[in-house]
Each structure stands twice: as C-alpha cells, then as structure tokens.
PDB file of N, CA and C in Angstrom:
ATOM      1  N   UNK A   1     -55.463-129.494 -41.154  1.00  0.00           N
ATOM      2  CA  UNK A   1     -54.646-128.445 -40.560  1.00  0.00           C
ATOM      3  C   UNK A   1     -54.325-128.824 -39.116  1.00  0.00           C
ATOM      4  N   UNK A   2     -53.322-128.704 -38.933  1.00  0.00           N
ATOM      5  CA  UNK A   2     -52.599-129.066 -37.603  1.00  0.00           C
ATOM      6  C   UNK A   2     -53.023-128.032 -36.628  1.00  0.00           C
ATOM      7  N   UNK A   3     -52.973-128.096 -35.292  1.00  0.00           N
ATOM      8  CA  UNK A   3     -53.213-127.011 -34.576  1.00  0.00           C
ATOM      9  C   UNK A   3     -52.306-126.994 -33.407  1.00  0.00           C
ATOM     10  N   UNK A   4     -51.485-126.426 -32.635  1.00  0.00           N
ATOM     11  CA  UNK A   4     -50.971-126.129 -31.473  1.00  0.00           C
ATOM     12  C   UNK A   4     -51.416-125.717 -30.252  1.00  0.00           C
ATOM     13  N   UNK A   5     -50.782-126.934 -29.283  1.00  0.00           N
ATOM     14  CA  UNK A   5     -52.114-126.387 -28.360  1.00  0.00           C
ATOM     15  C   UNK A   5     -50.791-125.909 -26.984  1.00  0.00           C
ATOM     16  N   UNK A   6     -51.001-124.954 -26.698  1.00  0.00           N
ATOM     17  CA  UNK A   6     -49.973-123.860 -25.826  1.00  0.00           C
ATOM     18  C   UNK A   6     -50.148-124.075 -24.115  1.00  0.00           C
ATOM     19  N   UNK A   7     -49.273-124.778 -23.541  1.00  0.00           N
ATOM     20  CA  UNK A   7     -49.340-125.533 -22.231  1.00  0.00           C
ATOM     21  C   UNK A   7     -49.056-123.876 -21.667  1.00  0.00           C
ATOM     22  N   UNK A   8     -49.152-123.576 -20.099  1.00  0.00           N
ATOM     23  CA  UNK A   8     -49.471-122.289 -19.591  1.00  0.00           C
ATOM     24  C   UNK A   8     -47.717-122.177 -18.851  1.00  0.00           C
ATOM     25  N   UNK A   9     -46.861-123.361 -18.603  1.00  0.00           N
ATOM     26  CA  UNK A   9     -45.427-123.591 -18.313  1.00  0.00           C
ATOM     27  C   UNK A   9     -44.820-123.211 -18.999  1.00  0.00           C
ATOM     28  N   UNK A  10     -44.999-123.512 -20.718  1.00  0.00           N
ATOM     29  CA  UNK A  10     -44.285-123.015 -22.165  1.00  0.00           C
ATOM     30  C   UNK A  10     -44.073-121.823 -22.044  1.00  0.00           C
ATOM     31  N   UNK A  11     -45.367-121.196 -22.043  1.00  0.00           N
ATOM     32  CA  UNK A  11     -45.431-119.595 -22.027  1.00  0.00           C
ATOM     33  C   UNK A  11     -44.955-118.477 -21.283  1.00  0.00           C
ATOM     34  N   UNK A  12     -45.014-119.290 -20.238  1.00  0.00           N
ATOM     35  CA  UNK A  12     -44.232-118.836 -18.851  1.00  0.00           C
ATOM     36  C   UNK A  12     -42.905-118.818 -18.705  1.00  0.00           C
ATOM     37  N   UNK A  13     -42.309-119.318 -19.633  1.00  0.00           N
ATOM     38  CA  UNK A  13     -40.608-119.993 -19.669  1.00  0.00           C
ATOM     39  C   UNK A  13     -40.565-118.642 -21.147  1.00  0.00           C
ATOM     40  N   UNK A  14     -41.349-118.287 -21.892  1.00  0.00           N
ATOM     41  CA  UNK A  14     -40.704-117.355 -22.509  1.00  0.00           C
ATOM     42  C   UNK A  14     -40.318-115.795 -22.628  1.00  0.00           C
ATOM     43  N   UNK A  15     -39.403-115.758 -23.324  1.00  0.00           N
ATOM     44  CA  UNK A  15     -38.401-114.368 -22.626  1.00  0.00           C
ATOM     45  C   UNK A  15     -39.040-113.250 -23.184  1.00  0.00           C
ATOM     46  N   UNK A  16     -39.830-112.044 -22.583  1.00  0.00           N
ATOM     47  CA  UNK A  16     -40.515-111.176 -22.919  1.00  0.00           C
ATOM     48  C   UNK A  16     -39.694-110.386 -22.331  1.00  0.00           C
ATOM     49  N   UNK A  17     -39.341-108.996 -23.127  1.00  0.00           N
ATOM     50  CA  UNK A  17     -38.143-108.044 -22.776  1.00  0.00           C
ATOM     51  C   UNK A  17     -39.497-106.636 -22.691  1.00  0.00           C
ATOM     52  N   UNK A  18     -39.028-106.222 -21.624  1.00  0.00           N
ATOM     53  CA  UNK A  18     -40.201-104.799 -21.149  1.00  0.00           C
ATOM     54  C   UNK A  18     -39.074-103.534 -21.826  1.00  0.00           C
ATOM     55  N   UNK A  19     -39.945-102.824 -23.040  1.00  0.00           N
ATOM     56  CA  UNK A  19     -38.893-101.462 -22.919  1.00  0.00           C
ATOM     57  C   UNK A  19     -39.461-100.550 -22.540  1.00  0.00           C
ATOM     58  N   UNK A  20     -38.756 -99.571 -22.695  1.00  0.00           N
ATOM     59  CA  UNK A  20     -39.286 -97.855 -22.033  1.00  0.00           C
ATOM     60  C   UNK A  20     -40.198 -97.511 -23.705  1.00  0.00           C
ATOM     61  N   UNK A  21     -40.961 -96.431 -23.229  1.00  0.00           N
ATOM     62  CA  UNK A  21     -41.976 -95.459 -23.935  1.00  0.00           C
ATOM     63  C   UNK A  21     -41.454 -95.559 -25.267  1.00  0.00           C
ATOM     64  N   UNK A  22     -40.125 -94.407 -25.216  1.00  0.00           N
ATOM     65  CA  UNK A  22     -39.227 -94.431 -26.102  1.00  0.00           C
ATOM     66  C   UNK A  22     -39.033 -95.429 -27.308  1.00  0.00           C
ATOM     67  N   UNK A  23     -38.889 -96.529 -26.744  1.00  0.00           N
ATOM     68  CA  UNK A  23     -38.345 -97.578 -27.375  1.00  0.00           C
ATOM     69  C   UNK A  23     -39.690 -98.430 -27.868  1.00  0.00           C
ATOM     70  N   UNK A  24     -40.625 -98.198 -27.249  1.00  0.00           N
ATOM     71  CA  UNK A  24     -42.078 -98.684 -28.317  1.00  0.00           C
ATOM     72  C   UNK A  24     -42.541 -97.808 -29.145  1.00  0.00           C
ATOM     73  N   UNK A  25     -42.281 -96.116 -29.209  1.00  0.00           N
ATOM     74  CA  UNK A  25     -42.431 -95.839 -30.456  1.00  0.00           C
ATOM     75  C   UNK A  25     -42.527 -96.049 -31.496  1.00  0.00           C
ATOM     76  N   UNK A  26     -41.303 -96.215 -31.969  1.00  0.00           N
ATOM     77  CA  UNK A  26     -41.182 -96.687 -33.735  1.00  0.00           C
ATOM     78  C   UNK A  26     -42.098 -97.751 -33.857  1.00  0.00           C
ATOM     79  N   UNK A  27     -42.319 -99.046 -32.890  1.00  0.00           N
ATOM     80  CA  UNK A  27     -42.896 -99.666 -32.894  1.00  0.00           C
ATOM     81  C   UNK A  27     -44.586 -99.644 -33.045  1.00  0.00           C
ATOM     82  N   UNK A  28     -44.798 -98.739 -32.598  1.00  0.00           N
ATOM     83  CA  UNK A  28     -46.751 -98.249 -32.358  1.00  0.00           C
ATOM     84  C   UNK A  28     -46.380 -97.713 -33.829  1.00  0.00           C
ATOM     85  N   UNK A  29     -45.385 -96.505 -34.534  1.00  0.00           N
ATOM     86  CA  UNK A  29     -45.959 -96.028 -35.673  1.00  0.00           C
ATOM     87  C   UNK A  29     -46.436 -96.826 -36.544  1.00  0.00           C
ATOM     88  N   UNK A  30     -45.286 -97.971 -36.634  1.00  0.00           N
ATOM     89  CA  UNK A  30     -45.552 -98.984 -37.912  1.00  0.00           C
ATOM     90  C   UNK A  30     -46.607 -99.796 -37.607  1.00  0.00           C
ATOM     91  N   UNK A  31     -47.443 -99.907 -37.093  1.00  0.00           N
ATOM     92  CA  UNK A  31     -48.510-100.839 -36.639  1.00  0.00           C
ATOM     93  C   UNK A  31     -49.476 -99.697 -36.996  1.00  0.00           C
ATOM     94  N   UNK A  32     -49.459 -98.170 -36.467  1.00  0.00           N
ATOM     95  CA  UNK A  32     -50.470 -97.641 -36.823  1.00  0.00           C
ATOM     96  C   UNK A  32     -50.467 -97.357 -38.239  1.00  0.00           C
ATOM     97  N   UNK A  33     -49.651 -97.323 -38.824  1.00  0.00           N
ATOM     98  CA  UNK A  33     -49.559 -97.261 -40.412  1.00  0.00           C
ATOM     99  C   UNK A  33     -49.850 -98.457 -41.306  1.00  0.00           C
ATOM    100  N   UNK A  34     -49.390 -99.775 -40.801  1.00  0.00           N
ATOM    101  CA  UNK A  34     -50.386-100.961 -41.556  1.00  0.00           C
ATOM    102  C   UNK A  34     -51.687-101.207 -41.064  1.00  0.00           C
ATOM    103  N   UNK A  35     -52.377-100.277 -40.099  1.00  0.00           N
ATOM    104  CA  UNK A  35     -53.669-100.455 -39.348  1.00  0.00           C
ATOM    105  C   UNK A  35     -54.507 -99.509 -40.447  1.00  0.00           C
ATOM    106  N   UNK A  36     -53.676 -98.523 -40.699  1.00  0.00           N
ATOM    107  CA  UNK A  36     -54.179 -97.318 -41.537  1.00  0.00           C
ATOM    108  C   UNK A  36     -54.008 -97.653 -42.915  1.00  0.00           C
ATOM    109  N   UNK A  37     -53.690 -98.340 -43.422  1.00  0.00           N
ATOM    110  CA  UNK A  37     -53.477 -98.970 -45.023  1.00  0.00           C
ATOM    111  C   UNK A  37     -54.190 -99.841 -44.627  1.00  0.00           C
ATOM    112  N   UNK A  38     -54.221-101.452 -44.036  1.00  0.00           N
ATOM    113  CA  UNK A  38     -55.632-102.284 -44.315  1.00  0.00           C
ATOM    114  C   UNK A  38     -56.873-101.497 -43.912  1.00  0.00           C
ATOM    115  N   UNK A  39     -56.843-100.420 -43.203  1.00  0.00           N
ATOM    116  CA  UNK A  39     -58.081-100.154 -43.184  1.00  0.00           C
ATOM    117  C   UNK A  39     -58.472 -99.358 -44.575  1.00  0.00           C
ATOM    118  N   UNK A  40     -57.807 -99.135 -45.137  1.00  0.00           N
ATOM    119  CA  UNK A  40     -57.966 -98.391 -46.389  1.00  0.00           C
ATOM    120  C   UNK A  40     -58.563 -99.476 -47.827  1.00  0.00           C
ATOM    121  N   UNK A  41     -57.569-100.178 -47.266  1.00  0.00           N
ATOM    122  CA  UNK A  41     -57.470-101.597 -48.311  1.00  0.00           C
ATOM    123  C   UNK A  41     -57.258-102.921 -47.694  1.00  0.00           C
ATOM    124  N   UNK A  42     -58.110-103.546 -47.246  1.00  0.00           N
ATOM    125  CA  UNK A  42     -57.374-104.934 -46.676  1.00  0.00           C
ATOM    126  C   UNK A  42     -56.403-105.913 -47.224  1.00  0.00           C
ATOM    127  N   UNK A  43     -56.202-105.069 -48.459  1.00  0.00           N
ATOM    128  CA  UNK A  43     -55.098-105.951 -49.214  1.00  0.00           C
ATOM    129  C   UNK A  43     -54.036-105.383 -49.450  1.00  0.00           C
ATOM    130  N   UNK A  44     -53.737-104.157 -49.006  1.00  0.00           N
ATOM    131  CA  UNK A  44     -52.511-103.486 -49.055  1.00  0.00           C
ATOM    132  C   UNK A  44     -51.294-104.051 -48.560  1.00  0.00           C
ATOM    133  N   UNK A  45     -50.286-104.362 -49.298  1.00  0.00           N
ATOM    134  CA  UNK A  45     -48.859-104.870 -49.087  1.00  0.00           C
ATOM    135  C   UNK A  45     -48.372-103.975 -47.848  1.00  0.00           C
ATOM    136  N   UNK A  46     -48.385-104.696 -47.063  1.00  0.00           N
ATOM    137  CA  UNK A  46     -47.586-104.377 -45.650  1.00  0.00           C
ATOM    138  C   UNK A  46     -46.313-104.720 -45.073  1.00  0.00           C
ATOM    139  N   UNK A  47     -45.529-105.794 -46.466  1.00  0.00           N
ATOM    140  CA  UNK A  47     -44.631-106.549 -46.095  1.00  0.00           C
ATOM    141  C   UNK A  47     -43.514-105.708 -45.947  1.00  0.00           C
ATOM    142  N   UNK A  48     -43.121-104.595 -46.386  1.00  0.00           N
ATOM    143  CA  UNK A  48     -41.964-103.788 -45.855  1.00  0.00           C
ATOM    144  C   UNK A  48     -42.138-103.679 -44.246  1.00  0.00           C
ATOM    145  N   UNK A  49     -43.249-102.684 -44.051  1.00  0.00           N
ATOM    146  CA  UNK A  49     -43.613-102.654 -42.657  1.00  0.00           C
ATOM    147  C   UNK A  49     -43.522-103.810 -42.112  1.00  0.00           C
ATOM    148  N   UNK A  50     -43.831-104.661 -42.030  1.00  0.00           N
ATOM    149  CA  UNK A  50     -43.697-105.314 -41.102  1.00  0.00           C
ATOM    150  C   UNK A  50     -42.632-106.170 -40.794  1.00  0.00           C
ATOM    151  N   UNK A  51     -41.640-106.277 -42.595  1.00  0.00           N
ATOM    152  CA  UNK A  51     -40.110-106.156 -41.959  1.00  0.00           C
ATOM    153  C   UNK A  51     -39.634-105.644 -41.059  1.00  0.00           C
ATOM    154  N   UNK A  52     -39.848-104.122 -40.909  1.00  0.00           N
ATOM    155  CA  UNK A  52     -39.111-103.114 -40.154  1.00  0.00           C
ATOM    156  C   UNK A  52     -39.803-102.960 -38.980  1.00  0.00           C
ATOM    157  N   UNK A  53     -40.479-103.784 -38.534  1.00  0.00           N
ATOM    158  CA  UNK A  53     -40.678-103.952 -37.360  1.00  0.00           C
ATOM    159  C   UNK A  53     -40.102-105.348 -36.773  1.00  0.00           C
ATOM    160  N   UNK A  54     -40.032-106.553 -37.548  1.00  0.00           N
ATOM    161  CA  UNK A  54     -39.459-107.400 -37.208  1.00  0.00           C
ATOM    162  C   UNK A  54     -37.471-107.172 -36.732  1.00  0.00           C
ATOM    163  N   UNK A  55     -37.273-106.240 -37.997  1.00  0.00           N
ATOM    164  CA  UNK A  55     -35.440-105.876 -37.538  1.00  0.00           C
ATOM    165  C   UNK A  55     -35.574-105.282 -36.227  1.00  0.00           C
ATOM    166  N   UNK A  56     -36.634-104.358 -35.383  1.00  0.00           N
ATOM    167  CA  UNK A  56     -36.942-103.631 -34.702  1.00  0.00           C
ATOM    168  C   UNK A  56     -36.967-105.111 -33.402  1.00  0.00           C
ATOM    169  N   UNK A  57     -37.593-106.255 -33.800  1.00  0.00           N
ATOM    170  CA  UNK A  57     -37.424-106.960 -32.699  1.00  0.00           C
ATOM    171  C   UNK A  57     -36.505-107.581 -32.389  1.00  0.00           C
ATOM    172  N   UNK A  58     -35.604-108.205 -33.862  1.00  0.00           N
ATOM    173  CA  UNK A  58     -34.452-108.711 -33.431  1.00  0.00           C
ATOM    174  C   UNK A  58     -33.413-108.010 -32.605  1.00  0.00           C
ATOM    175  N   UNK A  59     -33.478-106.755 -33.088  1.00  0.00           N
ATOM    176  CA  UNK A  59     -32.483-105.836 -32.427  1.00  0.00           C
ATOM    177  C   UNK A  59     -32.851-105.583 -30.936  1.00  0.00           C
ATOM    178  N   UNK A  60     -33.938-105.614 -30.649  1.00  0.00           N
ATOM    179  CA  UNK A  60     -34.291-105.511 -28.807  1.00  0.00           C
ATOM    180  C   UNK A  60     -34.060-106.479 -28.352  1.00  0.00           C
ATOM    181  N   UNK A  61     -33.768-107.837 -29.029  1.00  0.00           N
ATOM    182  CA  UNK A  61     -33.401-109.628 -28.625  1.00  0.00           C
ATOM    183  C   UNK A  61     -32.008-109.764 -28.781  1.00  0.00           C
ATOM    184  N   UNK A  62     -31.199-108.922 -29.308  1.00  0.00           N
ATOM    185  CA  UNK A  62     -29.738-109.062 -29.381  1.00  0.00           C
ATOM    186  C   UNK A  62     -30.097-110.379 -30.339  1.00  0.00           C
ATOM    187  N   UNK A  63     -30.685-110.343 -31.376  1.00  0.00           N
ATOM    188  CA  UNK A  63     -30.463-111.554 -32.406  1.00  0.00           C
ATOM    189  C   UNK A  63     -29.323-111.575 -32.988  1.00  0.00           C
ATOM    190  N   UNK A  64     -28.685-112.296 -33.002  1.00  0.00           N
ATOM    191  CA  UNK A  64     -27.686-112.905 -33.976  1.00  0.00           C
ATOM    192  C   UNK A  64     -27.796-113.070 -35.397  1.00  0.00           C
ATOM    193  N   UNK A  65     -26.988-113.311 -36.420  1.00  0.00           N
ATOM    194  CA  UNK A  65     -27.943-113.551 -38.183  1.00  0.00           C
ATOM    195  C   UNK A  65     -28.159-115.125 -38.004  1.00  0.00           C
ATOM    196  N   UNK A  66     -27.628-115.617 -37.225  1.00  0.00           N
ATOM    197  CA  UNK A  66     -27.531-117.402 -37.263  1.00  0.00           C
ATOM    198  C   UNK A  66     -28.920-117.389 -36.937  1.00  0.00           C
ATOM    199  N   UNK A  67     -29.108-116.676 -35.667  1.00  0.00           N
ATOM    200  CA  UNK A  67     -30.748-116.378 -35.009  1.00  0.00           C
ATOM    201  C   UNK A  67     -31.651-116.496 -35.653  1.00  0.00           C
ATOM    202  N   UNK A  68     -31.530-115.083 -36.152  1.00  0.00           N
ATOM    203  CA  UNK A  68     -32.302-114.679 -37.050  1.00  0.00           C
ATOM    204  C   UNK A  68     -32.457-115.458 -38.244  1.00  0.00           C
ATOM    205  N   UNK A  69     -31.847-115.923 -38.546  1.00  0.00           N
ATOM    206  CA  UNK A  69     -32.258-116.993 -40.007  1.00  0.00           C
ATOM    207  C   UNK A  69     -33.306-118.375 -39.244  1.00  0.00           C
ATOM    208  N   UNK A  70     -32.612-118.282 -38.230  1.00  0.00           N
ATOM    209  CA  UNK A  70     -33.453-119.611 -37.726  1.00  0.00           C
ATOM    210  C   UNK A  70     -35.065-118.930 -37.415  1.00  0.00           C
ATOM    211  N   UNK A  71     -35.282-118.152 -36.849  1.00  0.00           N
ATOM    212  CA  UNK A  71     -36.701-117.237 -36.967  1.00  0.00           C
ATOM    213  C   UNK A  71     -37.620-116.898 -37.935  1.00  0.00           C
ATOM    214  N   UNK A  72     -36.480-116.575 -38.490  1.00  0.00           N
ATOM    215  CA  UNK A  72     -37.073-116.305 -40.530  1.00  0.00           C
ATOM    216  C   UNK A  72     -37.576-117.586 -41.144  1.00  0.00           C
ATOM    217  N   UNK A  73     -36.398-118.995 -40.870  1.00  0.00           N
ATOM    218  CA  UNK A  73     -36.915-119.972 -41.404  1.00  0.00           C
ATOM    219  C   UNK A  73     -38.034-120.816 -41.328  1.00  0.00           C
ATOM    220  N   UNK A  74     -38.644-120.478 -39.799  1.00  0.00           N
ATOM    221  CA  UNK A  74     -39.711-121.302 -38.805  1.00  0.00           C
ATOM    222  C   UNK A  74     -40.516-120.891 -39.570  1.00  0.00           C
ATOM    223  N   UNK A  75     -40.881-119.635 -39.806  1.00  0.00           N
ATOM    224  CA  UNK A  75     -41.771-118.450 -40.314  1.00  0.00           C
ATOM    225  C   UNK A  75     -42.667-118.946 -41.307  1.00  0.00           C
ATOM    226  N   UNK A  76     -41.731-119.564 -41.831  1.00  0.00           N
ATOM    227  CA  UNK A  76     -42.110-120.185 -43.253  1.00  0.00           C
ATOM    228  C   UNK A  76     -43.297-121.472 -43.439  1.00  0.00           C
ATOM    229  N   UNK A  77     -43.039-121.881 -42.359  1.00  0.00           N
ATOM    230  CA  UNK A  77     -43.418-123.088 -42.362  1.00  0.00           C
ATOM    231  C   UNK A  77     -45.204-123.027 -42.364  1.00  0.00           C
TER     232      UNK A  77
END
C-alpha cells in the first residue's frame, strides 16, 4: 500500500472557502445523520448521504461537471 506523505506548502496552497452558520447547516445535519446510523449500525449504507453532501461541496466550489467528474474520478482510485 502506497502512502502519501503531505508537505506543510501543499496544504497551505489549498483553497479552503469559510461559510456563514447558515450555510454549514445542511452540512452538520447530514453528518449528524450518518453519525446516527453508523452508530446504530456500522454498516449502514450512507452512500446517498454522503452524496448530498458532496453536491453540497461542489456547489460552495463553483464546480463545474468537467470538475466534478475529474473529483469523482480521483475518488476512485
């Protein structure tokens, strides 16, 4: 297994967008709701949720679908 090792310049160069209260909402529900299903079940399918939090990030990144496919595709790997 390969491992990545994260220089402290890299990290520093990436684009972290600050929102208001508001706008982390939706975000905290769906986290507290797959927090509240694995805790129920650690195997509970979360993959909707955590779609809809991912559309939730592209959309605060102004992703593009070109983007976004390229994000989706890394994902994979």
């Amino acid at each position: 297994m390969d491992t990545v090792q994260w220089k402290k310049f890299v990290i520093e160069r990436l684009p972290v967008i600050m929102i208001s209260d508001d706008k982390q909402k939706p975000l905290i529900s769906l986290v507290d709701q797959i927090l509240a299903l694995k805790k129920q079940n650690k195997d509970a399918d979360t993959k909707n949720l955590e779609a809809q939090i991912d559309q939730l990030v592209y959309k605060l990144y102004d992703l593009k679908p070109e983007e976004i496919k390229i994000v989706e595709n890394s994902s994979k790997k």
